[in-house]
Protein backbone atom coordinates (compact mmCIF):
# COMPACT_ATOMS: atom_id res chain seq x y z
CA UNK A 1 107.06 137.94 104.54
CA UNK A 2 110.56 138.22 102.90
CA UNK A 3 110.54 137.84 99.47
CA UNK A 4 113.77 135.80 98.43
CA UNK A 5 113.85 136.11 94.69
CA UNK A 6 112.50 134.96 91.05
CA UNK A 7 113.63 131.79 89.81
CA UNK A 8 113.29 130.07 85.99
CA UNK A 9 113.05 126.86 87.82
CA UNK A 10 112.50 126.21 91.63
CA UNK A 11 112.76 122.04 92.84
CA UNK A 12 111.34 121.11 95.86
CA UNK A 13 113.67 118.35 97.30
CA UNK A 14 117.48 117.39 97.21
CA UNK A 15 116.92 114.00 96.86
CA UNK A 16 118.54 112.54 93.77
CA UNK A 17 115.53 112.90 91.59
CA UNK A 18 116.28 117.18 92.75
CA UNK A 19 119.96 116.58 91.95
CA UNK A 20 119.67 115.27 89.09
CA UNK A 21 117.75 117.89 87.21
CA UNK A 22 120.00 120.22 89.81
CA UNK A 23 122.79 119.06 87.46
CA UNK A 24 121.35 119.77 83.82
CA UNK A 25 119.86 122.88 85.04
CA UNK A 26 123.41 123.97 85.91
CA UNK A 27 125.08 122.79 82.90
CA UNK A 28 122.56 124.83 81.12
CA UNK A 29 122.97 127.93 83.30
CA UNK A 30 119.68 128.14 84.26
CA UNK A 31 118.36 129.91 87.10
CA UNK A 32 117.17 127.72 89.61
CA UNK A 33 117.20 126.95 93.27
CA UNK A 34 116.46 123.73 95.36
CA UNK A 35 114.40 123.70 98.28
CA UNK A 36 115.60 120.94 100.81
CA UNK A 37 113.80 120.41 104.38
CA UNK A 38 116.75 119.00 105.71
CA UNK A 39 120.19 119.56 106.43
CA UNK A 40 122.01 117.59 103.69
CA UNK A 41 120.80 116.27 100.27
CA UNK A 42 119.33 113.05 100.03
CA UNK A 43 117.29 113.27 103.98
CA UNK A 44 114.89 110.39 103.32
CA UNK A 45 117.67 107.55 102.65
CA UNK A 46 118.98 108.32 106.33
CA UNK A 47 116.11 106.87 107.36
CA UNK A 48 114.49 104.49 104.51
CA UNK A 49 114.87 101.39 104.07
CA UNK A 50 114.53 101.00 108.07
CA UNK A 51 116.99 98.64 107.95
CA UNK A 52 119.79 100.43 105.70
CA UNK A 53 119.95 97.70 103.29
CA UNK A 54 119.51 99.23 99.18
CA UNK A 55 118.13 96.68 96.57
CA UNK A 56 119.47 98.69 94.50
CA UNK A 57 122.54 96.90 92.41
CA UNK A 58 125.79 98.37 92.95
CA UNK A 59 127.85 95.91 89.78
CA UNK A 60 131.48 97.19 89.90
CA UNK A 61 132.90 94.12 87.81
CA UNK A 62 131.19 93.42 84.85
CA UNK A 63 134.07 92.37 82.15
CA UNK A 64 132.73 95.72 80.48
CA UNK A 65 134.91 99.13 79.84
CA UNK A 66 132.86 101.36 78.65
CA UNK A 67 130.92 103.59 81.29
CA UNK A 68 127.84 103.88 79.53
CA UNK A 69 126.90 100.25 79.54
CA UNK A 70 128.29 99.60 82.90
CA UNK A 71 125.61 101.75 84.00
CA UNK A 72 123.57 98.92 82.94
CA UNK A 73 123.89 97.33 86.45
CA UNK A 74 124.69 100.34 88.50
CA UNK A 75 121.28 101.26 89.63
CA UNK A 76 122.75 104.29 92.21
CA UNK A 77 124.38 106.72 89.91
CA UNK A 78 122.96 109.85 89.10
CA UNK A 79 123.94 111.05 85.72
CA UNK A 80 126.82 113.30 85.00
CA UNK A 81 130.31 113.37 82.85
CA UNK A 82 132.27 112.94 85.77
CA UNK A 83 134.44 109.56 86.13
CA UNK A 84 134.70 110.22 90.05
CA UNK A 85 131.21 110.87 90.65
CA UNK A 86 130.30 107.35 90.20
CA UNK A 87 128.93 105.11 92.88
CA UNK A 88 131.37 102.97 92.74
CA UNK A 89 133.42 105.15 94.18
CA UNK A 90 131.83 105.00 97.18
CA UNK A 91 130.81 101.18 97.89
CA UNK A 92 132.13 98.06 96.94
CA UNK A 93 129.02 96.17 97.69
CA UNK A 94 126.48 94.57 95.72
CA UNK A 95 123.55 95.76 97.53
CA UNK A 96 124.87 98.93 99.26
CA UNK A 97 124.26 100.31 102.58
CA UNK A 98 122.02 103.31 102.81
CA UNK A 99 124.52 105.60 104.24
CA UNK A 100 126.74 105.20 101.44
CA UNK A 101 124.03 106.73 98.76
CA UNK A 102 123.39 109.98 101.53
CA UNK A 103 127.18 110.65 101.24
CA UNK A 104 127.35 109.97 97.79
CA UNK A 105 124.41 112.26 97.29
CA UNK A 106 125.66 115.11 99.39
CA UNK A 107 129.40 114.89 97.80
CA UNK A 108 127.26 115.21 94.06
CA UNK A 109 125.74 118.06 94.86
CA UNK A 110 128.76 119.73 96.30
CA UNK A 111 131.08 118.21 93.12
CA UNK A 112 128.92 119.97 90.97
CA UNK A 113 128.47 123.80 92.86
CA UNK A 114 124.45 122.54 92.74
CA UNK A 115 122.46 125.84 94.46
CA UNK A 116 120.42 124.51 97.05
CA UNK A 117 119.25 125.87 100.04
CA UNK A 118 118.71 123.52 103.21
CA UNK A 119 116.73 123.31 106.51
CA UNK A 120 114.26 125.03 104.13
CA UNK A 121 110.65 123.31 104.93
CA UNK A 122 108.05 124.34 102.37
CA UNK A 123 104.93 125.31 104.51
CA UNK A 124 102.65 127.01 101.21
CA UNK A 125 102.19 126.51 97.54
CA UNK A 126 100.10 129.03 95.54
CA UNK A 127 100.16 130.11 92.54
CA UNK A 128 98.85 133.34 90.57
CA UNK A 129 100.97 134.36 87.52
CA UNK A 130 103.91 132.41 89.04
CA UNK A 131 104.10 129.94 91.57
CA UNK A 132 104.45 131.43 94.70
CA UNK A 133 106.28 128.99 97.88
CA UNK A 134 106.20 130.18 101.43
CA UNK A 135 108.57 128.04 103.69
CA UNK A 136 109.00 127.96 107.79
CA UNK A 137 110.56 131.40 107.98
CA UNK A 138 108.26 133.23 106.21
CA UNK A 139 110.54 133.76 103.25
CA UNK A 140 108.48 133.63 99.53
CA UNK A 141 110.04 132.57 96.22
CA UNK A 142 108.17 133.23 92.95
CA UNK A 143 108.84 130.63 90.33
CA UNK A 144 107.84 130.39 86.79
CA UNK A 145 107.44 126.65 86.57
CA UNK A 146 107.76 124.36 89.71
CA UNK A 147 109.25 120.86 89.74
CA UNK A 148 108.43 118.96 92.97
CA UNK A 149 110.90 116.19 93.69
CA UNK A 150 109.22 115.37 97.33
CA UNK A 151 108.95 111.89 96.38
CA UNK A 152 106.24 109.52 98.33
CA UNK A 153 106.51 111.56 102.40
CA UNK A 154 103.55 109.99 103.72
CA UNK A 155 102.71 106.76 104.34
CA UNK A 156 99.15 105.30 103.00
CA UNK A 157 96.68 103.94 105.49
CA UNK A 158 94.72 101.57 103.31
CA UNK A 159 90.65 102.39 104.53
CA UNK A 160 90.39 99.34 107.15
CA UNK A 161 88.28 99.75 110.38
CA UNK A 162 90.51 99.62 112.92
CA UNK A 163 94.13 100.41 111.08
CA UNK A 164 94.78 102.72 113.86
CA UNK A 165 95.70 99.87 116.11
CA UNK A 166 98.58 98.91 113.93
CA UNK A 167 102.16 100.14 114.55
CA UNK A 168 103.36 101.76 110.94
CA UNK A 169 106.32 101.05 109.09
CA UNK A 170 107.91 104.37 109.22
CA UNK A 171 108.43 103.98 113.33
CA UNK A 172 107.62 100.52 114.29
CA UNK A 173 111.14 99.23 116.28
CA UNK A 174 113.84 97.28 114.23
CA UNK A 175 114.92 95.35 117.42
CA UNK A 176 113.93 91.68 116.91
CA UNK A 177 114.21 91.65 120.85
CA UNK A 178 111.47 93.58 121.27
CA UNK A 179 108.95 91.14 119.26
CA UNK A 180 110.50 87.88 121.46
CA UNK A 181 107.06 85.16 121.36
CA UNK A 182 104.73 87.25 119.85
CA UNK A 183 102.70 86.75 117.13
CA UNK A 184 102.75 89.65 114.17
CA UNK A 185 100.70 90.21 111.57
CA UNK A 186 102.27 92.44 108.85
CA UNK A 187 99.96 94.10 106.39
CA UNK A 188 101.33 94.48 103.12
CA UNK A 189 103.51 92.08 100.42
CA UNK A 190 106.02 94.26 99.12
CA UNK A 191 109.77 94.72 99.77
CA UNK A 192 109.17 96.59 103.08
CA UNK A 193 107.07 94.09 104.70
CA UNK A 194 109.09 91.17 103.91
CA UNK A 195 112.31 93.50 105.03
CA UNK A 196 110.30 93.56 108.25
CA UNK A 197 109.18 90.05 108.57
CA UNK A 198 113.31 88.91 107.97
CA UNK A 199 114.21 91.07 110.26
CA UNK A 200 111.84 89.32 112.92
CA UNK A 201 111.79 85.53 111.74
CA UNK A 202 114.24 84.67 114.53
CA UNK A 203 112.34 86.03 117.44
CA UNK A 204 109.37 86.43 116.72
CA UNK A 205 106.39 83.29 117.73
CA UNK A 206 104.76 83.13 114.54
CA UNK A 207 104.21 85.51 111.49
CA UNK A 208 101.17 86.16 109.00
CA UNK A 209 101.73 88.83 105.97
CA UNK A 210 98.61 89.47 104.25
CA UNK A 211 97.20 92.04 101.40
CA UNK A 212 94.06 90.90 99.04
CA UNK A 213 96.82 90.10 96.16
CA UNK A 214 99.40 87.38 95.84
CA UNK A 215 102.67 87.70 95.99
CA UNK A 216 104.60 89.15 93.14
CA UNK A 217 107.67 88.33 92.42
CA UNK A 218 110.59 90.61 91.20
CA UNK A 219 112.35 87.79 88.90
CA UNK A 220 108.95 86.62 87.21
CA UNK A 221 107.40 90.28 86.50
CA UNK A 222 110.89 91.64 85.52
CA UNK A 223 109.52 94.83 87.99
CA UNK A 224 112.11 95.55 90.67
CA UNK A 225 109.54 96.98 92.33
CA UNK A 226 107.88 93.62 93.26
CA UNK A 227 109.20 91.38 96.00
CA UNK A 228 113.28 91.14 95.40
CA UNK A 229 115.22 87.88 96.65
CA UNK A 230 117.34 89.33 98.80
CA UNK A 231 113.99 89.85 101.13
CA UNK A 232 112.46 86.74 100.80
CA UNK A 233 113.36 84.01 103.47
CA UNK A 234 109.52 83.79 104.71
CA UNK A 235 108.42 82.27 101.70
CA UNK A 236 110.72 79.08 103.01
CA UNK A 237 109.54 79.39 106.18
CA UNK A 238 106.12 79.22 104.98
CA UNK A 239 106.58 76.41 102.49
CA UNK A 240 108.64 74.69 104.80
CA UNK A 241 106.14 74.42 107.59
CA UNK A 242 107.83 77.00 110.04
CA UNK A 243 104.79 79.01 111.56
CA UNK A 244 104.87 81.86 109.40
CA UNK A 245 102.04 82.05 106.50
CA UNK A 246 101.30 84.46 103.61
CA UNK A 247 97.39 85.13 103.26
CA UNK A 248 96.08 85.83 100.38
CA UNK A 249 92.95 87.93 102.15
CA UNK A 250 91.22 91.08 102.11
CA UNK A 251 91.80 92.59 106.28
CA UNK A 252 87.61 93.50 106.62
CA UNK A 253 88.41 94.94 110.52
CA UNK A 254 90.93 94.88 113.42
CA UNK A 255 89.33 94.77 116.72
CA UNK A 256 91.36 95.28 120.07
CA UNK A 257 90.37 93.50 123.46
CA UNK A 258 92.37 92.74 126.18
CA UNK A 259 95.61 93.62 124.94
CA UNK A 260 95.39 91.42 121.84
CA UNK A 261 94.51 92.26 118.42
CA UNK A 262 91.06 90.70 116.65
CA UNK A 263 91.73 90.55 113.04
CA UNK A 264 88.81 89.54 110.47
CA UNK A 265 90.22 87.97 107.42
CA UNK A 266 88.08 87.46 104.20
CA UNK A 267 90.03 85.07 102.44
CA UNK A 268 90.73 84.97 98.22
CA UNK A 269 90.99 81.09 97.55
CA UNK A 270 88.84 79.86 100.17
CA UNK A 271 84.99 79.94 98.49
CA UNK A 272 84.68 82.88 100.61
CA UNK A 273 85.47 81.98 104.25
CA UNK A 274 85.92 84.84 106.79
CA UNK A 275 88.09 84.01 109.38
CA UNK A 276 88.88 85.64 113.28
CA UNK A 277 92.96 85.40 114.14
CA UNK A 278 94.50 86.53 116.95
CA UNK A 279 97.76 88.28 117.07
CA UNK A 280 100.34 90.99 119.73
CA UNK A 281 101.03 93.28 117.38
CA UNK A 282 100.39 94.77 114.02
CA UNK A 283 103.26 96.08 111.64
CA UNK A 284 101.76 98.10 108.60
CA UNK A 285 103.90 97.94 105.46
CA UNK A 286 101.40 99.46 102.80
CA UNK A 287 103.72 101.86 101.25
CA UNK A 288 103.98 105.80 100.55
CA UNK A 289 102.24 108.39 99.22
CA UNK A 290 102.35 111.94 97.80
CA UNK A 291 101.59 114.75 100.57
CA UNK A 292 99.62 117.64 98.66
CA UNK A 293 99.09 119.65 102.08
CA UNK A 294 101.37 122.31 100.64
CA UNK A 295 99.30 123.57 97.70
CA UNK A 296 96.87 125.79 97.84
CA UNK A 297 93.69 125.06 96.08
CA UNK A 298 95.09 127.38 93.11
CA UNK A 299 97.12 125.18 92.27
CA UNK A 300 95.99 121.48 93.94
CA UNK A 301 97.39 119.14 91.53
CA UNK A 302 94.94 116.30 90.57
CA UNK A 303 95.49 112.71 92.56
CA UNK A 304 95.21 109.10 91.12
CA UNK A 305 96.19 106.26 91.66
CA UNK A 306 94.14 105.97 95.45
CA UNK A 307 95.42 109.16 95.74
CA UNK A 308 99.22 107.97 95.78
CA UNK A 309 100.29 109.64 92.69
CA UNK A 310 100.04 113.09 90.98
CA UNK A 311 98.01 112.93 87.77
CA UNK A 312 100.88 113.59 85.08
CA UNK A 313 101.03 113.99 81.23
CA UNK A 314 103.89 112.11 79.32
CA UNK A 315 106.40 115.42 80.00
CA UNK A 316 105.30 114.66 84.21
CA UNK A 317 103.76 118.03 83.96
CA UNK A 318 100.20 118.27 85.82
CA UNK A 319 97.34 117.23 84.33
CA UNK A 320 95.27 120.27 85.71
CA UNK A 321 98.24 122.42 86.68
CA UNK A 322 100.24 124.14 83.95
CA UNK A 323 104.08 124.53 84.64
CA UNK A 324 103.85 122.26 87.91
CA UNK A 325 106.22 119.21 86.99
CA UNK A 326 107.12 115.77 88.69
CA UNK A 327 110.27 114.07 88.99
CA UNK A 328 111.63 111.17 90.90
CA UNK A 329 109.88 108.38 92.25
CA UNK A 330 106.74 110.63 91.60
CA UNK A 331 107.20 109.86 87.65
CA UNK A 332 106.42 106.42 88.67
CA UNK A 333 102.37 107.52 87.73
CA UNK A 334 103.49 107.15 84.47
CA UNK A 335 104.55 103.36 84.43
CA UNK A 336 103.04 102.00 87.99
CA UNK A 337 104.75 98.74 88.92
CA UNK A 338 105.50 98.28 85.42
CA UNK A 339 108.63 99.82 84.92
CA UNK A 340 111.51 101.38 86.29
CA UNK A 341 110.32 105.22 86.83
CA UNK A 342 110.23 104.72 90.96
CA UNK A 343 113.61 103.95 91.13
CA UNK A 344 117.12 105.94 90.32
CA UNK A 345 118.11 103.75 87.78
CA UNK A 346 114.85 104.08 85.74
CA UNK A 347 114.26 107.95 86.63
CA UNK A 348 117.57 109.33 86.15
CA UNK A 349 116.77 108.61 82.24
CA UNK A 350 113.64 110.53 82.44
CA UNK A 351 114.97 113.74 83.96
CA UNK A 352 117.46 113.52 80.93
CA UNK A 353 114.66 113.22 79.26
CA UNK A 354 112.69 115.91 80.68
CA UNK A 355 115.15 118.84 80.65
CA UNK A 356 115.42 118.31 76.85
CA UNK A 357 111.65 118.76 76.73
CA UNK A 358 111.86 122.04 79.17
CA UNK A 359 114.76 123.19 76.80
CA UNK A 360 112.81 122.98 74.27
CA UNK A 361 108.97 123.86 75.43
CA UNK A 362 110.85 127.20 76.99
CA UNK A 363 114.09 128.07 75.80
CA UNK A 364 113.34 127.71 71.91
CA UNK A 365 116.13 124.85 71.90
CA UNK A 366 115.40 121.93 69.36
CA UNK A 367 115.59 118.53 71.23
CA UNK A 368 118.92 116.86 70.59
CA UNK A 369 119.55 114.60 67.80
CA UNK A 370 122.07 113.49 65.10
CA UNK A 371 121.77 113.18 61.53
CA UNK A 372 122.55 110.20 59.93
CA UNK A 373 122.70 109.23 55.85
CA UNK A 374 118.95 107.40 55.45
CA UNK A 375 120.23 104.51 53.84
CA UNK A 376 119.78 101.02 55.10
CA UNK A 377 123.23 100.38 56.27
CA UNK A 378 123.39 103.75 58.41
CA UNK A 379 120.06 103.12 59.68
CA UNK A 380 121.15 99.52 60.78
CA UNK A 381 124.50 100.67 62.23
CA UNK A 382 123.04 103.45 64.09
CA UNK A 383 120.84 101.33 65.92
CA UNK A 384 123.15 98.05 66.14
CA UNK A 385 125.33 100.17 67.94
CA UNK A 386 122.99 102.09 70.24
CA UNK A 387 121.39 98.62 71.35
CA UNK A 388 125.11 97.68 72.31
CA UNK A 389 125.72 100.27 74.72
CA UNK A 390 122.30 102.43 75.63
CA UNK A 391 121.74 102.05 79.73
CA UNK A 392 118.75 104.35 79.23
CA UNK A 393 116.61 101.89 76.76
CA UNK A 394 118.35 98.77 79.22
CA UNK A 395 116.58 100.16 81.76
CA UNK A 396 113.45 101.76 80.88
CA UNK A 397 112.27 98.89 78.59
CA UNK A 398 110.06 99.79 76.27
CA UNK A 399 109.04 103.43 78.64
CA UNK A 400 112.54 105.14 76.77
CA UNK A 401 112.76 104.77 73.22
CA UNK A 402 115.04 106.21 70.11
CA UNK A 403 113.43 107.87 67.49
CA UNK A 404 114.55 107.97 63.94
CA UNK A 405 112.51 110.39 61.93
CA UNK A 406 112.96 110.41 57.96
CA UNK A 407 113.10 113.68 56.36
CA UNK A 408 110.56 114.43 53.10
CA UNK A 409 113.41 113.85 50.67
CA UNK A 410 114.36 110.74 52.15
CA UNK A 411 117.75 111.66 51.93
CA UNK A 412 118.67 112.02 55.53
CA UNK A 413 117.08 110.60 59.29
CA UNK A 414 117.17 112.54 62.48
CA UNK A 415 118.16 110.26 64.69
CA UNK A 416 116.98 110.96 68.73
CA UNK A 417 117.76 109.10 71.99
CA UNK A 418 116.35 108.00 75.58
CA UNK A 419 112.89 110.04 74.67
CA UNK A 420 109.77 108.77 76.10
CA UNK A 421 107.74 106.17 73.79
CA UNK A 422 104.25 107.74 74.88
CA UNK A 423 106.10 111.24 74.04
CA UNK A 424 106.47 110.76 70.79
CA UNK A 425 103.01 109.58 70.10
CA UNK A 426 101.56 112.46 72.28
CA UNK A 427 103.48 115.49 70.01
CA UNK A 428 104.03 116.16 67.09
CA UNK A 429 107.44 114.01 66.51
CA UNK A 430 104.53 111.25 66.40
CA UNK A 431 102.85 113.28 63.35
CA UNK A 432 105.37 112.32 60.98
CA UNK A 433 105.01 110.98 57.99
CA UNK A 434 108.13 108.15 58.33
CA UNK A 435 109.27 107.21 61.54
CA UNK A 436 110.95 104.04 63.40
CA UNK A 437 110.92 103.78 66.98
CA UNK A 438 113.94 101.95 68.46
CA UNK A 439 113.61 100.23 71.65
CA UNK A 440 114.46 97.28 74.53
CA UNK A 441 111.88 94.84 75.64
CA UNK A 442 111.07 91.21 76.99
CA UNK A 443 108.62 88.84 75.74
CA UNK A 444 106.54 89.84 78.77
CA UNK A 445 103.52 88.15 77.70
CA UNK A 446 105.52 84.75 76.46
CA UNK A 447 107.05 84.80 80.37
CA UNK A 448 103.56 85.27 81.83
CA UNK A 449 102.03 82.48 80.00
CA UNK A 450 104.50 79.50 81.99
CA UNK A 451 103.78 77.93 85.40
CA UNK A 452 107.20 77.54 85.58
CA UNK A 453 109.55 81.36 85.23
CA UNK A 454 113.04 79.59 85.16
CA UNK A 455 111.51 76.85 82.67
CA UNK A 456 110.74 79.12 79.97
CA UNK A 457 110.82 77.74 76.35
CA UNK A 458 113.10 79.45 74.28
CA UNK A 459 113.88 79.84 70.46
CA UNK A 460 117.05 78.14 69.01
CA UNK A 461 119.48 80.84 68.28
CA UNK A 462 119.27 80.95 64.92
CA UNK A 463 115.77 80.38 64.59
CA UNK A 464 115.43 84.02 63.77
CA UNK A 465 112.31 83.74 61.62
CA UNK A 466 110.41 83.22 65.75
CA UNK A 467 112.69 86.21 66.80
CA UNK A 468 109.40 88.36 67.68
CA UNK A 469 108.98 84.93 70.12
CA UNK A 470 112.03 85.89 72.00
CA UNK A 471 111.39 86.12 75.79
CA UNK A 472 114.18 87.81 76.83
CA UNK A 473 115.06 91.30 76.26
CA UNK A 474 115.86 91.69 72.98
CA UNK A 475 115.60 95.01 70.40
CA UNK A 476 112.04 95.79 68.39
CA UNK A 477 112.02 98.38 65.84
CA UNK A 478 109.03 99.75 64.77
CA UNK A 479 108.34 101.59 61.38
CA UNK A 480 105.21 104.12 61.45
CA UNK A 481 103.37 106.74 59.52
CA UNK A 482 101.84 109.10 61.88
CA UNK A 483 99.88 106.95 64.38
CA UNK A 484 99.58 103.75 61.78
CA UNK A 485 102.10 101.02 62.86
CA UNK A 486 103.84 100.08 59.06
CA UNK A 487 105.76 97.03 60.25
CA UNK A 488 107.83 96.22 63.49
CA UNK A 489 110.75 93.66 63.45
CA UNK A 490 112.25 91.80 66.50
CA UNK A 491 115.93 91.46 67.01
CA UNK A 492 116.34 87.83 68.37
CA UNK A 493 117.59 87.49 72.07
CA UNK A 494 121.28 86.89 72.90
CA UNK A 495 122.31 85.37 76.46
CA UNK A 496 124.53 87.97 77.01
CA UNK A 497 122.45 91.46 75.52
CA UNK A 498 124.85 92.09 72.82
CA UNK A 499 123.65 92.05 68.97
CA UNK A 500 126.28 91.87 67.55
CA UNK A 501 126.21 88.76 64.88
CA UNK A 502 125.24 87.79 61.55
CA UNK A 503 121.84 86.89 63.03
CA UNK A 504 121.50 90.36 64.47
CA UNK A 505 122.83 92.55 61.61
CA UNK A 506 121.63 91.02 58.67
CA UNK A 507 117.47 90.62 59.48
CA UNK A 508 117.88 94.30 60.26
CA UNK A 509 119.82 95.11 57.43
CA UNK A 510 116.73 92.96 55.09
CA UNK A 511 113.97 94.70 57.26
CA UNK A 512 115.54 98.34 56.29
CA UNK A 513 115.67 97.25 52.68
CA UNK A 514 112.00 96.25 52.55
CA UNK A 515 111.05 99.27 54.55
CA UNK A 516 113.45 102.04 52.89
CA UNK A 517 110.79 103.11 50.53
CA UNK A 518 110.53 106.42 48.06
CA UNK A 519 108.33 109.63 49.03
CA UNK A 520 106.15 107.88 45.81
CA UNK A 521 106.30 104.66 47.31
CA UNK A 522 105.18 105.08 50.69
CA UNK A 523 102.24 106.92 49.38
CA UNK A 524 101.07 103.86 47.55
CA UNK A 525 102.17 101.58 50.62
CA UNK A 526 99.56 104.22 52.67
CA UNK A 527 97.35 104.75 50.04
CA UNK A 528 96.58 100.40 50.67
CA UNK A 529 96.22 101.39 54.29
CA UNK A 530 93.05 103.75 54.22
């Protein structure tokens, strides 16, 4: 074996999750090296989606100047202080073609002198002391703390008898002519299956999609995750009496006979029926998940999620694995199909987010923050204007949050941004004794509870005495002493996310003034709590 070096820091993957922390590690002049399989950064996109179509926003016009909130609806950026390295620089349109984001990918990491190593394909993961990686060639790198940005590089096989007989997303052809009259069942309701199933509807003689749950859709959930419009013609075709039909059913086996496929159906909203259809072929669509081949049983990370996901604390460090960290879509554990943490606008945020908490758990350096004069009026600017502009609390709704901790005198508030909400509760920033937690959210549960998503009732504008009834994102700030919740006040929604008026400011400003209390005065407030 040929020992390469010691590393602070050694990523597995130049994807942009890799690049990303690539770039803080390097403005901090850290020493760290990526590990890339593949020739050029960002491998997996040459491939995925199969049919090179991002739903991933690319916004250039959006009557805004300032870069920070434009990031708002650029989902394909990675983070940096470069101007040029923006992804609008490298596509004009809305929903971007996939070999735009590999180029823009491999230009980043050359932009920014990134030190990665490629056609580097990690075979071994122990760990002793230090982690120790093995890759093809037989060269070893020893790493105090290991960050895998691998992402999802297998595809899960949901336990069905039979599932061998289907064709698998990753390989199945993307030639329509090739399915010409035949029927296809496609396993699987998310944005790849329905990608497949649009990509067949002209050819193909009928089409069935099926998983146990319904369909979830993107624009209801507020999940980008879930299905997306841009993917969803079947649903006409289904309504519309065109052939094709979405099953709400669990897939009990998959028999083949004479070239044709024997699929048992146990159905959700039929009392129970089981049902026999027939079909040519068989496209599975059930998604990715995490390949833990590579690690020796020293350091085996724990699995959840059916095994998709690498257990992770709120710093995406390994639940049973000390120093072994997760970034990228892998962060997703933290906020399954709830937020934005599988995607590169969501996780971009938390990597900020994450090398603050690496500065600071091993290079002695106090996460960043400002101080502000505690006074009701700075308190209220400070957050007026960070609702105004943040992309990282846009984003990561509720997931991201500011922190404004109050010193003992009362006299001054550190004031902290983008950290994660279950962060702060988890360490000892959530052990202080006066604290307000700043962030962006939708009245999820308001939106759930209407048949109807685009006939939502609202509150008048200047109804702001309902403002916690807002359904739309909208600010909540939320005072606390240690873990007891003091008070929490809603900013009301605004049509166009910006907080800017009288009906914004001034609730805020009254909130503070109730709130703003003296060291003697919050003791009696607590003193009524216990």
């Amino acid at each position: 074996m040929n020992l390469a070096a010691e590393f602070e820091y050694l990523i597995i993957g130049a994807g942009p999750a890799g690049l990303q922390l690539g770039y803080f590690l390097e403005k901090a002049n850290r020493n760290y090296l990526i590990l890339e399989s593949g020739e050029a950064a960002g491998t997996f996109f040459k491939k995925f989606p199969r049919h090179k179509q991002l739903i991933s926003i690319n916004k250039i016009y959006t009557g805004y100047d300032d870069p920070e909130i434009n990031l708002r609806w650029d989902w394909n950026s990675l983070l940096s202080d470069s101007e040029e390295m923006l992804f609008k620089n490298y596509s004009r349109q809305y929903l971007p073609h996939t070999d735009d984001l590999v180029r823009y990918l491999g230009d980043f990491s050359v932009h920014f002198h990134l030190n990665i190593k490629y056609n580097c394909q990690v075979i071994k993961i122990t760990k002793e002391e230090q982690f120790m990686v093995v890759d093809s060639q037989s060269n070893v790198y020893l790493a105090a703390r290991l960050i895998i940005a691998t992402g999802y590089s297998k595809p899960y096989i949901p336990p069905i008898p039979g599932i061998e007989f289907a064709e698998n997303y990753t390989n199945v052809s993307i030639n329509p002519e090739d399915f010409i009259n035949q029927r296809v069942l496609i396993i699987g309701k998310g944005n790849s299956g329905f990608e497949t199933a649009d990509n067949l509807l002209a050819t193909t003689a009928l089409i069935h999609i099926a998983s146990p749950n319904p369909v979830s859709m993107a624009w209801k959930t507020k999940y980008v995750g879930h299905l997306r419009a841009v993917n969803n013609n079947l649903l006409d075709t289904y309504q519309l009496k065109s052939q094709n039909v979405v099953l709400d059913a669990a897939i009990e086996n998959i028999r083949h006979l004479d070239d044709k496929f024997f699929v048992s159906f146990a159905y959700k909203h039929a009392g129970g029926e089981i049902e026999d259809l027939v079909y040519d072929r068989i496209i599975l669509c059930a998604g990715f998940r995490f390949d833990d081949s590579i690690f020796d049983e020293s350091c085996k990370p724990e699995l959840v999620i059916n095994k998709r996901f690498p257990a992770q604390t709120s710093e995406w460090e390994s639940t049973n694995i000390k120093d072994l960290y997760f970034i990228g879509s892998l962060m997703h554990m933290r906020d399954y199909k709830k937020k934005q943490s599988g995607f590169i606008h969501g996780f971009r945020y938390n990597i900020h987010a994450l090398h603050h908490i690496l500065e600071c758990k091993y290079h002695n350096q106090d996460l960043p923050y400002q101080l502000i004069d505690c006074t009701p009026q700075s308190l209220t600017e400070a957050i007026i204007k960070r609702v105004n502009r943040s992309s990282g609390l846009w984003q990561q709704t509720g997931f991201l949050c500011d922190l404004i901790v109050i010193s003992k005198n009362g006299k001054v508030a550190r004031y902290y941004e983008d950290i994660p909400t279950n962060y702060v509760h988890d360490s000892e920033l959530g052990q202080q004794q006066d604290y307000y937690i700043v962030t962006l959210e939708f009245g999820l549960d308001i939106i759930y509870a209407s048949p109807d998503t685009f006939a939502v009732e609202r509150i008048r504008k200047d109804d702001v005495e309902r403002s916690a009834l807002s359904t739309f994102i909208h600010p909540i700030i939320r005072h606390f002493s240690k873990e007891t919740l003091l008070a929490e006040h809603h900013i009301i929604e605004d049509l166009a996310g910006e907080w800017l008026e009288d009906i914004h400011v001034k609730p805020l400003l009254e909130f503070f003034h109730d709130q703003f209390l003296t060291d003697d005065s919050l003791s009696r407030r607590l003193s009524t709590l216990h």
